[in-house]
Protein backbone atom coordinates (compact mmCIF):
# COMPACT_ATOMS: atom_id res chain seq x y z
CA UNK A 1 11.05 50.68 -33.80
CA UNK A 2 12.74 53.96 -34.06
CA UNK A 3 9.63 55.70 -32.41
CA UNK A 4 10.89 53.25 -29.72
CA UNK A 5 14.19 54.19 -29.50
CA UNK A 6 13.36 58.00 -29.19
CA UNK A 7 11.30 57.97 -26.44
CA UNK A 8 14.20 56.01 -24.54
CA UNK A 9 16.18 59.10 -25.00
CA UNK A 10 15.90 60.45 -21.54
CA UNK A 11 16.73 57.06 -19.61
CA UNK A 12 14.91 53.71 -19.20
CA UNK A 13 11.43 53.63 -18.48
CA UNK A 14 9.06 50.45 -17.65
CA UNK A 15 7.56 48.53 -20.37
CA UNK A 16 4.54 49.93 -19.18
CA UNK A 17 5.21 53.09 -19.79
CA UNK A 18 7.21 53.03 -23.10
CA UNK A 19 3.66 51.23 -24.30
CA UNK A 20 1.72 53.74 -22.88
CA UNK A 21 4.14 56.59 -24.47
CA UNK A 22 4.12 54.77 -28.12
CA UNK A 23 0.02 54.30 -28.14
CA UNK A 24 -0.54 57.64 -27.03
CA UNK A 25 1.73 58.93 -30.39
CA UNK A 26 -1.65 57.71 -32.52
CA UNK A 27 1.19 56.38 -34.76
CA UNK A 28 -0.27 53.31 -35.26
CA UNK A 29 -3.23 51.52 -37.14
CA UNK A 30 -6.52 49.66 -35.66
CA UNK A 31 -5.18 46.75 -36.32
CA UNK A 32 -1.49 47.33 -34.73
CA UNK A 33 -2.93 48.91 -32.21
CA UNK A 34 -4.85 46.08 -30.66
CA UNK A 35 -1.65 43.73 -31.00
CA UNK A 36 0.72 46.06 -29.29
CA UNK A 37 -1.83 46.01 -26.63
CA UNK A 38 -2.93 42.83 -26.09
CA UNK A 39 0.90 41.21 -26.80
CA UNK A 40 3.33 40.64 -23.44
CA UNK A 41 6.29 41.87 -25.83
CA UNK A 42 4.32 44.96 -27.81
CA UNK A 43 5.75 48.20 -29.09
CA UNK A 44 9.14 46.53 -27.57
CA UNK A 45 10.29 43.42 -29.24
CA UNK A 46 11.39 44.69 -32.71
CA UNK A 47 13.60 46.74 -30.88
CA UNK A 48 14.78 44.24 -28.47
CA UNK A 49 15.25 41.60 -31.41
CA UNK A 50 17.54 43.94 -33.58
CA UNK A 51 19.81 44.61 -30.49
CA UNK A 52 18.70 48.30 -29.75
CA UNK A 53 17.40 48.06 -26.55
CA UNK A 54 17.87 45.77 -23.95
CA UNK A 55 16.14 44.94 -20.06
CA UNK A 56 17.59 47.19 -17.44
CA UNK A 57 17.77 46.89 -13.51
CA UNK A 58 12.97 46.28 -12.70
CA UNK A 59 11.27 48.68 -11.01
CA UNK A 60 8.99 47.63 -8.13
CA UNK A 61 8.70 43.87 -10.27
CA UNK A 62 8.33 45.80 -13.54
CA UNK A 63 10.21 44.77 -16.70
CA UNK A 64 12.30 48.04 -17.25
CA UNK A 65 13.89 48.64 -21.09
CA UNK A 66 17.31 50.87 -21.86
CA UNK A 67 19.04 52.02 -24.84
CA UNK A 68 21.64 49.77 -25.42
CA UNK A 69 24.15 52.75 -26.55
CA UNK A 70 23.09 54.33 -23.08
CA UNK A 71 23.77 51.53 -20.67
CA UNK A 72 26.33 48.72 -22.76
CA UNK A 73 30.20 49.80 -23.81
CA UNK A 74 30.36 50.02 -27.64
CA UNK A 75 30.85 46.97 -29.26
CA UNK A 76 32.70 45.92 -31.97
CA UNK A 77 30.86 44.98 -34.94
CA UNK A 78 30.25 41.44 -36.52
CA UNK A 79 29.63 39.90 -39.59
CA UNK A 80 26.05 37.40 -39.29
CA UNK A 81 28.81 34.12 -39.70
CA UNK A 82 31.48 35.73 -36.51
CA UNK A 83 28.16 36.24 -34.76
CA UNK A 84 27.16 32.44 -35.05
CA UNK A 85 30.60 30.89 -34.39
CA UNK A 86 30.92 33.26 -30.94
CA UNK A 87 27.28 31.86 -30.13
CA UNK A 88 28.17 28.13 -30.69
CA UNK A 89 31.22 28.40 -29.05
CA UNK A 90 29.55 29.65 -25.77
CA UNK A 91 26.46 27.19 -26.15
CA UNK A 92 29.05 24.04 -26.61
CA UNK A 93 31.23 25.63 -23.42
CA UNK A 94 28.21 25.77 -21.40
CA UNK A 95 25.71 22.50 -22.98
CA UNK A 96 28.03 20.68 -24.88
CA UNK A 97 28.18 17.73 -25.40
CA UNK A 98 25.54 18.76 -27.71
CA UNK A 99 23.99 18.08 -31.34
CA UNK A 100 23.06 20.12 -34.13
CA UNK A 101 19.31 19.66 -33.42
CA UNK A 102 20.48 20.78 -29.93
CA UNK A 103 21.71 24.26 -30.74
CA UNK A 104 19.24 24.56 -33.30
CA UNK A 105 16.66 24.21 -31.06
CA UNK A 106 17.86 26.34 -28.10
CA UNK A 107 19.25 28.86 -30.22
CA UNK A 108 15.74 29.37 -31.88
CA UNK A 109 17.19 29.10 -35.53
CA UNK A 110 16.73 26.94 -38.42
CA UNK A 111 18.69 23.32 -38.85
CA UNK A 112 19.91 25.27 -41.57
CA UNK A 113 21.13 28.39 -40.37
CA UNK A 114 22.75 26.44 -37.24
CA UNK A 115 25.09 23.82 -39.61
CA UNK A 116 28.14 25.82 -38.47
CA UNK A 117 29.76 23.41 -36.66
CA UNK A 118 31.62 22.82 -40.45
CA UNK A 119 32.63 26.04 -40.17
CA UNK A 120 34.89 25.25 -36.98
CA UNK A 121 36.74 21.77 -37.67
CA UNK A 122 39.75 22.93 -35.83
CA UNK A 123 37.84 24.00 -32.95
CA UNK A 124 35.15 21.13 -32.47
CA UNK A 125 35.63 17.31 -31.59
CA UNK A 126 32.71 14.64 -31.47
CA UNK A 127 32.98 12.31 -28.69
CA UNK A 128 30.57 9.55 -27.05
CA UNK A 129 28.62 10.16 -24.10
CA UNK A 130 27.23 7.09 -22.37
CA UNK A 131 23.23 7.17 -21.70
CA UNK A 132 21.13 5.39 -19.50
CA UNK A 133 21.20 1.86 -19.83
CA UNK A 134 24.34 1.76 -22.21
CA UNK A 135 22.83 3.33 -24.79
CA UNK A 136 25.51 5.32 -26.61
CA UNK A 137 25.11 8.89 -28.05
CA UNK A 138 27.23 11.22 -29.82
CA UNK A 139 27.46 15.30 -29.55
CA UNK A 140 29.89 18.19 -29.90
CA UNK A 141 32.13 19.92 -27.74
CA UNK A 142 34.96 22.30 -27.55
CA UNK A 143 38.41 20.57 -28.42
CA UNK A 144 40.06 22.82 -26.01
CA UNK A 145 37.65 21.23 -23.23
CA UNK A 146 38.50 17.60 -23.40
CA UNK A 147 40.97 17.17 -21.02
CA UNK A 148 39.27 18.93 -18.17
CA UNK A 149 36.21 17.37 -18.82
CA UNK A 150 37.70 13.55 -19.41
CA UNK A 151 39.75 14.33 -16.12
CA UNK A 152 37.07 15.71 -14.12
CA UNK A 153 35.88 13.19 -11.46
CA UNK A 154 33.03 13.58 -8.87
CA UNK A 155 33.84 12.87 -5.30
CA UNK A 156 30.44 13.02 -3.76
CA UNK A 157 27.23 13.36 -5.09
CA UNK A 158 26.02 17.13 -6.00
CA UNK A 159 23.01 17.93 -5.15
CA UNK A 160 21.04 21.38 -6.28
CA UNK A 161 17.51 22.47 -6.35
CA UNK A 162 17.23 24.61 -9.36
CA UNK A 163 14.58 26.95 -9.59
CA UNK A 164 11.64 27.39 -12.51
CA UNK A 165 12.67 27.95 -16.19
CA UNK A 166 16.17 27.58 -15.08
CA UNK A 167 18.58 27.65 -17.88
CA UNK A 168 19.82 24.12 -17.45
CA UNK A 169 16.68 22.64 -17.85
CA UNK A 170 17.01 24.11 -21.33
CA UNK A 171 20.12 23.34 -22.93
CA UNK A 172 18.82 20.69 -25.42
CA UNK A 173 16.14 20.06 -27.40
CA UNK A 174 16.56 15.47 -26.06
CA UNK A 175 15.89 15.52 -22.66
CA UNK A 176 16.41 11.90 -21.65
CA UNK A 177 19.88 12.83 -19.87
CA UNK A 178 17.82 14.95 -17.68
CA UNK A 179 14.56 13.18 -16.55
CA UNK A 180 12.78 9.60 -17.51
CA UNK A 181 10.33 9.85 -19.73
CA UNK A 182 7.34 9.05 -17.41
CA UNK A 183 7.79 12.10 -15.41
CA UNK A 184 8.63 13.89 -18.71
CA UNK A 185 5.41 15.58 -18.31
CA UNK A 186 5.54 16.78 -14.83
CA UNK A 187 8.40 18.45 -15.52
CA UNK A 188 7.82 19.86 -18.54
CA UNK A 189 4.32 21.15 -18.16
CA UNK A 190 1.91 22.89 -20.55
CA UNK A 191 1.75 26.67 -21.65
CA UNK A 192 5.73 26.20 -21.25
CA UNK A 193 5.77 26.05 -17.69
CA UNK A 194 9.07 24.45 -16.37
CA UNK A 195 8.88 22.86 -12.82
CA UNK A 196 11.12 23.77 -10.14
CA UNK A 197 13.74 20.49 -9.83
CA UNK A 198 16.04 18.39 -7.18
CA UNK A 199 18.76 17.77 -9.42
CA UNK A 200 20.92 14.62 -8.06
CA UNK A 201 24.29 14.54 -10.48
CA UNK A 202 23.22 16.42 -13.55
CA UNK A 203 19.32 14.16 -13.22
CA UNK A 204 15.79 15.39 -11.91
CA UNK A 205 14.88 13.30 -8.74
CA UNK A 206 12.16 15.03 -7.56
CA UNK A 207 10.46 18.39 -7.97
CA UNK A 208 10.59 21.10 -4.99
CA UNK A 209 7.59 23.88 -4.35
CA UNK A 210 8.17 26.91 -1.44
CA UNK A 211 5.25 28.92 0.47
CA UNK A 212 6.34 31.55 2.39
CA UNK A 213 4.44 32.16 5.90
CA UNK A 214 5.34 35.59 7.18
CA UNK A 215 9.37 34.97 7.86
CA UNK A 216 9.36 31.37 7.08
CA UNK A 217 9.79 29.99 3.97
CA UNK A 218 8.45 25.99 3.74
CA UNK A 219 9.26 23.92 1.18
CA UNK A 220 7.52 20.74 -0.42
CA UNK A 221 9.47 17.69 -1.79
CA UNK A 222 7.53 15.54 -4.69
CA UNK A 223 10.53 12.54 -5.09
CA UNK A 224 10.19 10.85 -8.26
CA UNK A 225 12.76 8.13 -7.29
CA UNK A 226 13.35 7.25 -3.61
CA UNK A 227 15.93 9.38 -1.36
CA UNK A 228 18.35 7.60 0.84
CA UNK A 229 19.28 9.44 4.04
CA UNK A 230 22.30 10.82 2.73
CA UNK A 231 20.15 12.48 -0.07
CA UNK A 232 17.69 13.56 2.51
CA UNK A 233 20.28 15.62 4.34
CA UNK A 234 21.74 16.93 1.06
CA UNK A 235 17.85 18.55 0.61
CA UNK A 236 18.00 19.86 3.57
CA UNK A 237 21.44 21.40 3.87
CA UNK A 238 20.79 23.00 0.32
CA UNK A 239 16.99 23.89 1.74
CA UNK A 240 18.72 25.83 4.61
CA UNK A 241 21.03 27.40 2.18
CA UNK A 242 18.35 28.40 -0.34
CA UNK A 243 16.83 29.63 2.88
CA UNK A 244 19.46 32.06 3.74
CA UNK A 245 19.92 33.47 0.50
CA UNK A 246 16.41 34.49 0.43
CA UNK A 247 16.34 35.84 4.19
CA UNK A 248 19.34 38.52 3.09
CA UNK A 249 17.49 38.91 -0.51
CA UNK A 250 14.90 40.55 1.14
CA UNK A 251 16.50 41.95 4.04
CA UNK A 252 18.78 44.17 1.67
């Protein structure tokens, strides 16, 4: 780890590179060796885990790594508790309502480590979220949310495709608020593959795939309930917008 660290010295390099830079130290064993190698995260994710070094701006579609006291303003140390509170304050701001299990899950931590929603009474308030077919469940949010979100009213229906592995589709561990249970599956595929979505109010309606022929970019609906017309020209307003954003992507 500090090996890695050192050779960042001089700027960020590729995670090619630093891997090629580390192995060609002879620093490591046989064993170590082949793992660094054959692993997507290597020589790299010790580092990256205790904060060191961090992803900076790719290079020709290659992951590209940074000191973090090189490229982040100094930051202002935290105890391991401070550290947890600030991270379930921003999960419940941007999942909540949410449970335990919930942050547990997404924060990649034990049931155990994540019970500090006791550590926040003040802050926290339980309420009950409605689910499909009146079935009733409970999670957390921010008290300093609950009026916006108990006076927050939808005029029209909002309609968004949302990419792969988007960060919504990710938010809790129960994903019955989300998508049906038969189409569970297509959804949430195997090897951790997360399918592209038409979201229709917060719920998965149909799954979306693009091909891209020379300047034109096509894109494939799979509905997994039926559209009405006024959906159908939702898709294909936020198609043409998706569109767009792509066409100047590329052109800059």
């Amino acid at each position: 780890m500090e090996t890695v660290v050192e050779a960042l010295a001089d700027g960020p390099m590729t995670r090619c590179q630093l891997t090629e830079r580390i192995l060609s130290l002879k620093i490591l064993g046989k064993k170590a060796k082949f793992w660094f190698e054959q692993s997507w995260w290597g020589v790299v994710r010790q580092a990256i885990v205790e904060g060191l070094i961090c992803y900076a701006p790719g290079r020709d579609h290659e992951v590209t790594l940074v000191r973090v006291d090189q490229w982040l303003p100094k930051q202002r140390e935290v105890s391991e508790l401070e550290a947890k509170q600030i991270l379930l304050r921003r999960y419940l701001r941007a999942y909540g309502p949410a449970t335990l299990r919930d942050f547990s899950r997404w924060a990649g931590i034990s049931m155990k480590d994540a019970k500090i929603f006791g550590e926040l009474p003040e802050e926290l308030l339980e309420v009950r979220v409605e689910g499909k077919k009146g079935a009733d469940q409970t999670g957390w949010i921010l008290r300093e949310d609950y009026d916006e979100l108990t006076n927050t009213y939808l005029n029209d229906h909002i309609l968004r495709l949302l990419p792969s592995f988007d960060p919504y589709m990710l938010g809790h561990a129960e994903k019955t608020h989300l998508v049906d249970a038969p189409y569970y599956k297509r959804i949430y595929r195997n090897a951790g593959w997360i399918s592209p979505v038409v979201l229709l109010n917060g719920r998965v309606v149909g799954i979306w795939f693009s091909k891209r022929r020379g300047n034109r970019l096509s894109l494939r609906i799979e509905p997994i309930e039926k559209f009405s017309k006024a959906i159908r020209k939702k898709i294909e307003e936020e198609a043409a917008s998706l569109g767009e954003f792509l066409r100047k992507s590329i052109g800059n």
